[in-house]
Protein backbone atom coordinates (compact mmCIF):
# COMPACT_ATOMS: atom_id res chain seq x y z
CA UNK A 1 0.00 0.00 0.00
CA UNK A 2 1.42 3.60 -0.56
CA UNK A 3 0.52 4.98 3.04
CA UNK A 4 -0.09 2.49 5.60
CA UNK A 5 0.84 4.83 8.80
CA UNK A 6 -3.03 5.38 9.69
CA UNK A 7 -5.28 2.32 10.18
CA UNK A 8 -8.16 1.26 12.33
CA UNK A 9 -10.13 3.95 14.77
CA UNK A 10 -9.28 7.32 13.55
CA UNK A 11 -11.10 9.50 16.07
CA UNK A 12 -12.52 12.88 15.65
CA UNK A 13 -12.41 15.37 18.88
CA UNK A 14 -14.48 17.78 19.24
CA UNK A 15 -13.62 21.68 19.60
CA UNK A 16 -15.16 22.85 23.13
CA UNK A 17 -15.96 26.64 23.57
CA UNK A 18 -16.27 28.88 26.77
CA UNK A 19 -19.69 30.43 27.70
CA UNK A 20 -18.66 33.34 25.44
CA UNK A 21 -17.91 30.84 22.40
CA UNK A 22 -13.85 31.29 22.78
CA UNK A 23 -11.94 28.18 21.64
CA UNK A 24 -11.04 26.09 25.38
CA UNK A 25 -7.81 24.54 24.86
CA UNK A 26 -7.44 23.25 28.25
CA UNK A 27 -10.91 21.49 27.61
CA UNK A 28 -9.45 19.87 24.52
CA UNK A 29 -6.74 18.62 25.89
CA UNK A 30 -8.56 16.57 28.00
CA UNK A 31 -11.23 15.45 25.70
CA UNK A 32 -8.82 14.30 23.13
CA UNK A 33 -6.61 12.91 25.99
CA UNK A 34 -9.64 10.59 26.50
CA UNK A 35 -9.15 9.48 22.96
CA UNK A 36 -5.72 8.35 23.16
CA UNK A 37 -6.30 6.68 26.24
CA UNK A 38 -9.42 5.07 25.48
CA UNK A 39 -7.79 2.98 22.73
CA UNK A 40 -8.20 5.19 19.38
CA UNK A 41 -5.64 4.44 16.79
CA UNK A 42 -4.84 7.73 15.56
CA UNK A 43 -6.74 11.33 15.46
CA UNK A 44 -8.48 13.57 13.14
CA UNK A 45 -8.87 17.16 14.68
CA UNK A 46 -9.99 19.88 12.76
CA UNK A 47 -13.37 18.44 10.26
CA UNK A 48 -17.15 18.31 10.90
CA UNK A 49 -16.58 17.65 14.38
CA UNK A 50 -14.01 19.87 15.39
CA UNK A 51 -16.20 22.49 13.75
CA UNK A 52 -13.36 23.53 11.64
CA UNK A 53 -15.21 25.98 9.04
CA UNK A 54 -16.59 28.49 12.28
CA UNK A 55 -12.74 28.87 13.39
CA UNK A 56 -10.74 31.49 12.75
CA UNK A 57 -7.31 30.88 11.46
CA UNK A 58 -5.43 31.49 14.95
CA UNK A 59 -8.09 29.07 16.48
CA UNK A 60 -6.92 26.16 13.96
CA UNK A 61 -3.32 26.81 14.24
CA UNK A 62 -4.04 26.52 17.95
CA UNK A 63 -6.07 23.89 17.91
CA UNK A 64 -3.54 21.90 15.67
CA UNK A 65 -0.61 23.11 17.99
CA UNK A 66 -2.32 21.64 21.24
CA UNK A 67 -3.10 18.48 19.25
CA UNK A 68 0.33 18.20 18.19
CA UNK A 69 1.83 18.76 22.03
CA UNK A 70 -0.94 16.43 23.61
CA UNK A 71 -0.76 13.23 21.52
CA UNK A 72 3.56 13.67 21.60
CA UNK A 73 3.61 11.07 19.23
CA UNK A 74 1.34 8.35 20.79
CA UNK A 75 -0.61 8.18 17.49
CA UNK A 76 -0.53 9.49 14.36
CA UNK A 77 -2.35 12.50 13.92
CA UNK A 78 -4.48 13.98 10.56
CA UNK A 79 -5.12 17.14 10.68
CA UNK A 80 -8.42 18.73 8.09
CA UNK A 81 -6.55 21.51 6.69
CA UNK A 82 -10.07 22.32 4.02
CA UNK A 83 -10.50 25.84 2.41
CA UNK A 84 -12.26 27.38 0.01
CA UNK A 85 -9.32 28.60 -2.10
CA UNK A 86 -6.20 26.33 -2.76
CA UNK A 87 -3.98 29.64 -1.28
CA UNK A 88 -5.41 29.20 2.15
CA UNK A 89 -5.31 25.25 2.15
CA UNK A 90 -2.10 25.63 0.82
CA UNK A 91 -1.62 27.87 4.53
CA UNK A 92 -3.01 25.49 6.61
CA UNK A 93 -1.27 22.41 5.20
CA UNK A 94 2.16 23.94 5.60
CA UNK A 95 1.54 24.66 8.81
CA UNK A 96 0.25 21.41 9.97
CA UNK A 97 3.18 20.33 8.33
CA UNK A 98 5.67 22.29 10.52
CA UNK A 99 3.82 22.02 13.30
CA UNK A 100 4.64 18.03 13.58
CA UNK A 101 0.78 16.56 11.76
CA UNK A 102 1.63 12.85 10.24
CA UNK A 103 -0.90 13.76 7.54
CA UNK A 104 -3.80 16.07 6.11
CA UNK A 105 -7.13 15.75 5.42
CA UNK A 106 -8.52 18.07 2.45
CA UNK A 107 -12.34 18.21 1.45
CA UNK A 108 -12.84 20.56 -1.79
CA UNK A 109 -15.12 23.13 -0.35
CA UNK A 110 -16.91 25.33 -2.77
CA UNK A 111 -19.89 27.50 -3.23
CA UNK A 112 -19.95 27.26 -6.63
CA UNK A 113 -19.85 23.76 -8.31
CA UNK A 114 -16.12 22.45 -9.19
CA UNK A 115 -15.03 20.66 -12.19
CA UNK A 116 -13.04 17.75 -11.52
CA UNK A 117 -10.18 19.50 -13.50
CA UNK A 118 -10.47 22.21 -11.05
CA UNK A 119 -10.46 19.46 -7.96
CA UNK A 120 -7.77 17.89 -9.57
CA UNK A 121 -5.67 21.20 -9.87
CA UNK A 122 -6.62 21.97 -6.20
CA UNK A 123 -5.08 19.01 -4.89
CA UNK A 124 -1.82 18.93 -6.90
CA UNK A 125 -0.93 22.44 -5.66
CA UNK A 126 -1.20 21.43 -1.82
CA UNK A 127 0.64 18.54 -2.60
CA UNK A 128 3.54 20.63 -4.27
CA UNK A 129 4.07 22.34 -1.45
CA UNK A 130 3.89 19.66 1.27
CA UNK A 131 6.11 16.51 1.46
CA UNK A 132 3.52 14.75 3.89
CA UNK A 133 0.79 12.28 3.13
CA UNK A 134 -3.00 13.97 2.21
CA UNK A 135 -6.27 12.02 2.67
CA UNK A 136 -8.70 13.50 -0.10
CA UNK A 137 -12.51 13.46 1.75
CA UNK A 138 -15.45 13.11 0.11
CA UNK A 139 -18.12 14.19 1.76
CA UNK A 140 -21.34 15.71 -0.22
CA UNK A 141 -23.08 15.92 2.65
CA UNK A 142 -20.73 18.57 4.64
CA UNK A 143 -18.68 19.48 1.37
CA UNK A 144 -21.49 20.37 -1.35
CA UNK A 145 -19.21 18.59 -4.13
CA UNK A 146 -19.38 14.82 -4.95
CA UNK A 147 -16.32 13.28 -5.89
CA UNK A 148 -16.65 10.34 -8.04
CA UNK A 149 -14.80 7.28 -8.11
CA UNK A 150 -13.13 7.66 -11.27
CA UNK A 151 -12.07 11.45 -9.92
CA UNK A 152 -10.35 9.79 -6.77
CA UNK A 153 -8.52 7.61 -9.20
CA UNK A 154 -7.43 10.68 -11.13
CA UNK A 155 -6.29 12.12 -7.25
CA UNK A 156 -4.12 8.56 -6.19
CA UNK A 157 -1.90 9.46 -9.34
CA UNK A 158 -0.83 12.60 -7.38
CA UNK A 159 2.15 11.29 -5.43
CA UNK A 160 1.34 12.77 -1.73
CA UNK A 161 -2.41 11.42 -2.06
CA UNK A 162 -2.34 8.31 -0.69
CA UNK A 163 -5.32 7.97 1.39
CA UNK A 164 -8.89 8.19 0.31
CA UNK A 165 -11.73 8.75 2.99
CA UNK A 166 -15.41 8.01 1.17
CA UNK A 167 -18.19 9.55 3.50
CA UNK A 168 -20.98 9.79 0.41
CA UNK A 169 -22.54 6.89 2.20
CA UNK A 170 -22.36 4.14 -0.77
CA UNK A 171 -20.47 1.69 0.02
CA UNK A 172 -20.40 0.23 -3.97
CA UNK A 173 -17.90 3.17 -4.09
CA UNK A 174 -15.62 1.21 -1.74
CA UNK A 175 -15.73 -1.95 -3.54
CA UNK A 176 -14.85 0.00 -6.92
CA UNK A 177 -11.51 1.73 -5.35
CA UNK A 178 -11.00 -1.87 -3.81
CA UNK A 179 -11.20 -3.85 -7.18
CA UNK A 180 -9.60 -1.21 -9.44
CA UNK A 181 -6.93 0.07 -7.25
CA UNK A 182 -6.45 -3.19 -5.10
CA UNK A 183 -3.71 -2.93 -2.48
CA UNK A 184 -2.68 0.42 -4.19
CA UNK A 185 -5.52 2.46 -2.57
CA UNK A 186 -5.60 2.44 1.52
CA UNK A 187 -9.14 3.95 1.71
CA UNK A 188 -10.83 4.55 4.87
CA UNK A 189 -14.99 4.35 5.74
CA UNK A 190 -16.32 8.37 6.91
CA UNK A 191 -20.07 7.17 7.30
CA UNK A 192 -20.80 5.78 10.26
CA UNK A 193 -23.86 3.09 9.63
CA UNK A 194 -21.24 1.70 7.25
CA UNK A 195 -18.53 0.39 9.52
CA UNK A 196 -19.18 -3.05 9.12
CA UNK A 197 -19.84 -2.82 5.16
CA UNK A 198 -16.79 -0.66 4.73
CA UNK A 199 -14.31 -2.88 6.39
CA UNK A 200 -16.33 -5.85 4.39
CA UNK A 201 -15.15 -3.73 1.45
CA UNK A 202 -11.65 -3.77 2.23
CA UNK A 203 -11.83 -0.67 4.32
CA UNK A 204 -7.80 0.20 6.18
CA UNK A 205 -10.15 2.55 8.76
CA UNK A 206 -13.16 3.91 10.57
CA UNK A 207 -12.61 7.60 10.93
CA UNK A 208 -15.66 8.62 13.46
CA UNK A 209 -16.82 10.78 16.23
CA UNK A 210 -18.18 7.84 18.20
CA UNK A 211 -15.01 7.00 20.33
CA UNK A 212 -15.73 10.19 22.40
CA UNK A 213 -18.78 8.29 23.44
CA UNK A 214 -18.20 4.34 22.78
CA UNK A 215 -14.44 3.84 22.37
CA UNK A 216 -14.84 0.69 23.65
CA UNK A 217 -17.30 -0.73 21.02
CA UNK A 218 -15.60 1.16 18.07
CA UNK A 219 -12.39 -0.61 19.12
CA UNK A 220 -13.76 -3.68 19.34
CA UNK A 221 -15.44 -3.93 15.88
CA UNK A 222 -12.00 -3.11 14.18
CA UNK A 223 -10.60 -5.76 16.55
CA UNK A 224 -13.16 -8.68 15.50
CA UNK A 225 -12.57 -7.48 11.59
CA UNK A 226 -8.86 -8.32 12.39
CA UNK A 227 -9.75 -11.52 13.74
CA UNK A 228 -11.80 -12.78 10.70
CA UNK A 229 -14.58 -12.80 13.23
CA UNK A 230 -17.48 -11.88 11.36
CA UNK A 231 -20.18 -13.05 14.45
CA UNK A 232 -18.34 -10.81 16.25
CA UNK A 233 -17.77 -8.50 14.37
CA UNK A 234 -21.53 -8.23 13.50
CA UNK A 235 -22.47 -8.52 17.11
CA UNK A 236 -20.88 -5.57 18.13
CA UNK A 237 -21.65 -3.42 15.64
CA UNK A 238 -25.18 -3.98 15.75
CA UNK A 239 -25.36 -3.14 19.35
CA UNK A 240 -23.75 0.29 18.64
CA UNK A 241 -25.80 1.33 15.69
CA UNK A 242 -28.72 2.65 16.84
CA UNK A 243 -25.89 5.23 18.41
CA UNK A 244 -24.16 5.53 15.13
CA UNK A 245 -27.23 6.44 13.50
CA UNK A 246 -28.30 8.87 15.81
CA UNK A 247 -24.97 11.21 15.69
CA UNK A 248 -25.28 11.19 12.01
CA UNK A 249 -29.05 12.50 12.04
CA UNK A 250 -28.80 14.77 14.80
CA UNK A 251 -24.95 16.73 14.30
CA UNK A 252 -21.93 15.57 15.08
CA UNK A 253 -21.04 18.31 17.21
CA UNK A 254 -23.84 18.78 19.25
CA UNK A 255 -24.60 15.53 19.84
CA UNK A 256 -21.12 14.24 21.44
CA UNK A 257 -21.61 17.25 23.76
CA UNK A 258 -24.59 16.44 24.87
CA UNK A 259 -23.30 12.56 25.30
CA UNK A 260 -20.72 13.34 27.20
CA UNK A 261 -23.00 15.82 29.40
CA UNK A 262 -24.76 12.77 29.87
CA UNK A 263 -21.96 10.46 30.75
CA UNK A 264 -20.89 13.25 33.38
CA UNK A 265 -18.27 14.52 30.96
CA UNK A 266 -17.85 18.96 30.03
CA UNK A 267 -17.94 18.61 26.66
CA UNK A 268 -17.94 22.51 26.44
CA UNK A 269 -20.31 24.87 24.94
CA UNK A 270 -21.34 25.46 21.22
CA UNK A 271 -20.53 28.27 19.05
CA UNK A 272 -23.37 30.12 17.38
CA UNK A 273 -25.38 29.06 15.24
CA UNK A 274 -25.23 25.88 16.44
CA UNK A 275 -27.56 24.87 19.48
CA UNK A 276 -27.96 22.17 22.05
CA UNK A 277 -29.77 19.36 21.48
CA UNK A 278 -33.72 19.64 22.66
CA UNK A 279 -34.83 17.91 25.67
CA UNK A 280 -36.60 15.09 23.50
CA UNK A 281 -33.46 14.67 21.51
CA UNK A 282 -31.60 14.41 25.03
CA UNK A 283 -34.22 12.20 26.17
CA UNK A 284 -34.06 9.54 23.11
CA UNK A 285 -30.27 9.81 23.69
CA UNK A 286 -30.46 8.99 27.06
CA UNK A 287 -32.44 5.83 26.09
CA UNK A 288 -30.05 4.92 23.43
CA UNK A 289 -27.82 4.74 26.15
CA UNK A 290 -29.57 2.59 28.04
CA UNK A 291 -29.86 -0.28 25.49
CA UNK A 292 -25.51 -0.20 25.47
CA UNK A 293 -25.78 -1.26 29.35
């Protein structure tokens, strides 16, 4: 495989704010300390999550700083360096770089719809000026731009692309960078009711949200696929999916706050225009709980 440093439970953290919506880094230490602890093989700060798009520059290059001094080399750590011009990704990349990341993560954001030309030319000039592995991200959802499979194809040929992360939610997608790219493409699963399929598919990872809340279980599936235990493997996930599902539909963001408010855990505040969860939401979180006991 070209890149093989990442694999299993890539973990997102979550950016925490103050009651005045100010960036807590002492907070974030501690919640991504939990990660590492907890068993994750390697983080992914700075995407949906991490709320990356509603922080200012200095709050990234913090944020990636305090990720950088926490994990001390523990794990690898990918760092979403996404803009919507290639001169500010081009920024954020270098300085992830410098300040010690193991990789990037890129998403093309755009208002307007990109050719794949223009994706294509995108990614070439970060990796020009980076000597570090990228992930490319597809994400429609989050991203507004769909990248096909024959335009992540086009993206492997650029050398510092090595890793693919396919959150479009069709796992046929996996399958067709599995059977036409074969041990050439390390791709890793971004859609969480599609852990089991995706590591069916061939799948190096599970990049996810879910270890602030279920570490335990997340771990455990990747363990069991290891194992060529598929009982297991579909035992465990099943228990967790009602979960899964639920931090898809309701936010990523919010709703690992409000888990870990529920497991006793400050996961921080919000930063406008994002809200809490409503009581019912809490409520049928609560119960979703319940079931994991």
């Amino acid at each position: 495989m070209k890149n093989t440093l990442f694999k299993g439970i890539i973990a997102y953290p979550i950016t925490p704010f103050d009651k005045d919506e100010k960036v807590n880094i002492v907070l974030y230490k501690k919640l991504l300390e939990r990660l590492i602890v907890s068993g994750s093989h390697g983080v992914a700060p700075l995407g949906s999550t991490g709320v990356m798009p509603y922080l200012t520059d200095e709050e990234k290059e913090a944020i990636t700083e305090a990720t950088i001094e926490q994990v001390n080399g523990r794990v690898p750590v990918l760092v979403g360096v996404s803009n919507l011009t290639t001169e500010k990704t081009i920024y954020h990349a270098k300085f992830a770089e410098k300040a010690g990341a193991d990789a990037v993560m890129i998403i093309p954001m755009s208002y307007w719809k990109l050719t794949d030309d223009e994706i294509v030319q995108h990614y070439d000039a970060v990796a020009k000026q980076i000597s570090i592995p990228i992930m490319a991200y597809n994400n429609p959802a989050t991203g507004g731009v769909d990248m096909s499979p024959a335009l992540l194809k086009r993206l492997l040929e650029i050398p510092n692309v090595t890793m693919i992360k396919e959150s479009s939610g069709d796992v046929q997608r996996m399958h067709y960078l599995k059977r036409e790219l074969g041990d050439d493409v390390t791709f890793f699963n971004g859609s969480n009711p599609l852990a089991l399929a995706a590591f069916s598919a061939g799948a190096t990872g599970w990049c996810t949200a879910a270890p602030n809340l279920i570490p335990e279980l997340n771990v455990d599936l990747y363990n069991a696929i290891q194992n060529n235990d598929l009982q297991e493997a579909q035992k465990v996930f099943y228990k967790q999916l009602n979960l899964l599902k639920f931090i898809v539909n309701k936010g990523l963001p919010r709703t690992i706050k409000a888990g870990l408010k529920i497991k006793g855990i400050d996961g921080g505040f919000l930063r406008s225009p994002l809200k809490p969860l409503t009581e019912s939401e809490i409520a049928e979180l609560e119960l979703i709980f319940k079931e994991l006991e």
